[in-house]
N, C-alpha and C. Protein backbone atom coordinates (compact mmCIF):
# COMPACT_ATOMS: atom_id res chain seq x y z
N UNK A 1 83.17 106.07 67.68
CA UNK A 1 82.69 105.98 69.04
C UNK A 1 83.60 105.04 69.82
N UNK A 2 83.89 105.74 70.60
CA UNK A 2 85.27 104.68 71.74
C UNK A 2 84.15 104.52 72.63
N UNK A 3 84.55 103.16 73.38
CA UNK A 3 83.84 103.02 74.28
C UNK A 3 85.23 102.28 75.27
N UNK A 4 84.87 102.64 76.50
CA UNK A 4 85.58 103.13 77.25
C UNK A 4 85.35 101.91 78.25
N UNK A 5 85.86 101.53 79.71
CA UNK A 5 85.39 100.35 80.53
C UNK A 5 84.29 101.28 81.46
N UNK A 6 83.60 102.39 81.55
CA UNK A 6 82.84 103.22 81.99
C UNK A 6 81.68 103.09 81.48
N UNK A 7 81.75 103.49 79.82
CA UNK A 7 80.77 103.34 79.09
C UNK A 7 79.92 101.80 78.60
N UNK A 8 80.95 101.35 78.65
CA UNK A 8 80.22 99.83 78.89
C UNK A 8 80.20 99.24 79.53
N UNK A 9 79.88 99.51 81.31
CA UNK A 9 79.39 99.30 82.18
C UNK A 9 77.53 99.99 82.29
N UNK A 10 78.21 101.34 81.80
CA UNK A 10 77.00 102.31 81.72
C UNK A 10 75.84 102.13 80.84
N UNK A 11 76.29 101.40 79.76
CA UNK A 11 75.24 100.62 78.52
C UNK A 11 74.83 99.64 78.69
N UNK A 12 75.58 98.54 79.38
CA UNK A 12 75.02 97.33 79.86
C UNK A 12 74.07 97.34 81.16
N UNK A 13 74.38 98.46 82.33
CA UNK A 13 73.06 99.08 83.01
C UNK A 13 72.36 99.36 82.03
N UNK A 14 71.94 100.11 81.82
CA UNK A 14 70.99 100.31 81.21
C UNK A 14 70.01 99.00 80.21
N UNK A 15 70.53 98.22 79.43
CA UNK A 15 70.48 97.49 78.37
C UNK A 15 69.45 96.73 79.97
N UNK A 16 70.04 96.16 80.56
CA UNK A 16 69.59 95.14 81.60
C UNK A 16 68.28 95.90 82.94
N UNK A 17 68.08 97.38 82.98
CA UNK A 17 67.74 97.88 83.35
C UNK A 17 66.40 97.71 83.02
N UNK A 18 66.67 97.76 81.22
CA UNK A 18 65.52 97.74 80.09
C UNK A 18 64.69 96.43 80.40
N UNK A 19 65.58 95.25 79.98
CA UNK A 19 64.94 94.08 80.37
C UNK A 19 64.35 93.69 81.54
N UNK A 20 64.86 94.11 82.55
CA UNK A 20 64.06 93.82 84.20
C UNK A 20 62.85 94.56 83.65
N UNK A 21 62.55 95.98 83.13
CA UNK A 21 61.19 96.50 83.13
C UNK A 21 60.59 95.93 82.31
N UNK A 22 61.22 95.23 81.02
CA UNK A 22 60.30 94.48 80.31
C UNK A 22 59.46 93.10 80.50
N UNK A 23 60.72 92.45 81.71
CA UNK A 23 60.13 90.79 82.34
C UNK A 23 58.82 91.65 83.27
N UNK A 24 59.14 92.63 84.27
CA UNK A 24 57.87 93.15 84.80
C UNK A 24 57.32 93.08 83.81
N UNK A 25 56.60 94.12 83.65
CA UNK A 25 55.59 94.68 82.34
C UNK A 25 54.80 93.16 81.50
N UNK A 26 55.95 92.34 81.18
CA UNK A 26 55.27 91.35 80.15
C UNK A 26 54.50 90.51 81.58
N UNK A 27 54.85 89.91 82.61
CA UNK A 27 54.56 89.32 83.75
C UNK A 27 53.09 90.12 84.03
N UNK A 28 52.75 91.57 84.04
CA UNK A 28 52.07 91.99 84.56
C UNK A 28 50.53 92.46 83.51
N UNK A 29 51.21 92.49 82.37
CA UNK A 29 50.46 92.83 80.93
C UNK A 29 49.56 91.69 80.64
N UNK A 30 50.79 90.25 80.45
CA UNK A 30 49.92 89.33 79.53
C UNK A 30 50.44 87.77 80.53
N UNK A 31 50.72 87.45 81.13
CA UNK A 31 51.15 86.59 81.74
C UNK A 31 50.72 86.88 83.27
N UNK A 32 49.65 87.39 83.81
CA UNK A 32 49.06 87.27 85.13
C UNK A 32 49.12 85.88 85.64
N UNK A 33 49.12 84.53 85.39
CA UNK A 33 49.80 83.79 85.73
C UNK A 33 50.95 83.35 87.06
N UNK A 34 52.22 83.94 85.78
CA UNK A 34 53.32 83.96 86.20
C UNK A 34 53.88 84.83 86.30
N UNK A 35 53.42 86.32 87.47
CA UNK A 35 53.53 87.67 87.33
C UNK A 35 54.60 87.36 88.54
N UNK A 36 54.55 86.73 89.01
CA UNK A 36 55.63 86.28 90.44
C UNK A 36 56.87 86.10 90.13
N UNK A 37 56.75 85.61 89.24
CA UNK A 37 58.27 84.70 88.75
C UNK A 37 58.89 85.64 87.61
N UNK A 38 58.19 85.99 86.76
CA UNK A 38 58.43 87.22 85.82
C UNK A 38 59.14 88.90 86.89
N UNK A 39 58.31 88.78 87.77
CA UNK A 39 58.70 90.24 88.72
C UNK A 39 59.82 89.78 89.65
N UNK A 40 60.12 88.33 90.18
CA UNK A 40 61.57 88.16 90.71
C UNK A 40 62.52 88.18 89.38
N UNK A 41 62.27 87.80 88.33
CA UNK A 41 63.05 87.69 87.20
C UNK A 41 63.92 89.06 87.56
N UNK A 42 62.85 90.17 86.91
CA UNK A 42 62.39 91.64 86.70
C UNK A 42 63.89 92.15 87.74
N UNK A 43 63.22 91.64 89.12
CA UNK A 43 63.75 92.37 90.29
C UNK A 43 65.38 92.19 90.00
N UNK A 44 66.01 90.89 89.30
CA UNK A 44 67.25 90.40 89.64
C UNK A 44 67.95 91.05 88.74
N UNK A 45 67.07 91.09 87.31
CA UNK A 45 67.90 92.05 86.51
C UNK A 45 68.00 93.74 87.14
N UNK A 46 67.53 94.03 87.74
CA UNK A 46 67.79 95.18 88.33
C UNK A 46 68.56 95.68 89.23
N UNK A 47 68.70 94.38 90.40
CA UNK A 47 69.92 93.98 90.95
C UNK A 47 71.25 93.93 90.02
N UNK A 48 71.61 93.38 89.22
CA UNK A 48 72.64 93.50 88.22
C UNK A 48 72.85 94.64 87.55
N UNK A 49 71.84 95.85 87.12
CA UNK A 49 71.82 96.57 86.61
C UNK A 49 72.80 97.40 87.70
N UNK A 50 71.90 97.91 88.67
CA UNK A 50 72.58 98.21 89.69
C UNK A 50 74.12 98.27 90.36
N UNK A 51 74.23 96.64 90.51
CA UNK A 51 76.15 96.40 90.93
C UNK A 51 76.63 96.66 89.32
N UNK A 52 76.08 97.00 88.03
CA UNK A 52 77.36 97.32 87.44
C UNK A 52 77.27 98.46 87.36
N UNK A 53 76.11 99.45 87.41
CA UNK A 53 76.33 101.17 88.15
C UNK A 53 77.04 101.44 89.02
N UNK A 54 77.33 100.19 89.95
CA UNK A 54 77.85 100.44 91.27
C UNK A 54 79.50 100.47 90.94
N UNK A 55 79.78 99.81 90.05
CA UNK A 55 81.09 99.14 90.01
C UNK A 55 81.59 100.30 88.71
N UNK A 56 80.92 101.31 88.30
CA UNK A 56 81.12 102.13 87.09
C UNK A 56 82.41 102.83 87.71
N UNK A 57 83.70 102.99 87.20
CA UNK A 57 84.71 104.22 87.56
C UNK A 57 85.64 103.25 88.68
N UNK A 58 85.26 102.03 89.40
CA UNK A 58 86.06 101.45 90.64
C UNK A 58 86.75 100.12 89.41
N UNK A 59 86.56 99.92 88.11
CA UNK A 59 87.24 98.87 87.70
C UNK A 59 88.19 99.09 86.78
């Protein structure tokens, strides 16, 4: 398996994609609490997920 500067942009979206839904989810599941701070967490990894989708094929 080659991985390519595409493909591991494209895996690390994802990988980080995963985790933003998981800081939601755990924030919203079992930590009602700190569902605020868990869902900006959430939000930022998704932001990142994002600019390296964005940046897939331009580096």
């Amino acid at each position: 398996m080659s991985l390519n500067k595409n493909k591991i942009f494209r895996v690390t979206a994802l990988i980080l994609f995963l985790l933003g839904t998981a800081l939601i989810l755990l924030g919203l599941m079992k930590y009602r609490e700190y569902a605020i701070g868990f869902s900006v967490a959430g939000i930022g990894f998704y932001a990142v997920a994002w600019a390296f989708n964005a940046l897939k094929g331009r580096v």
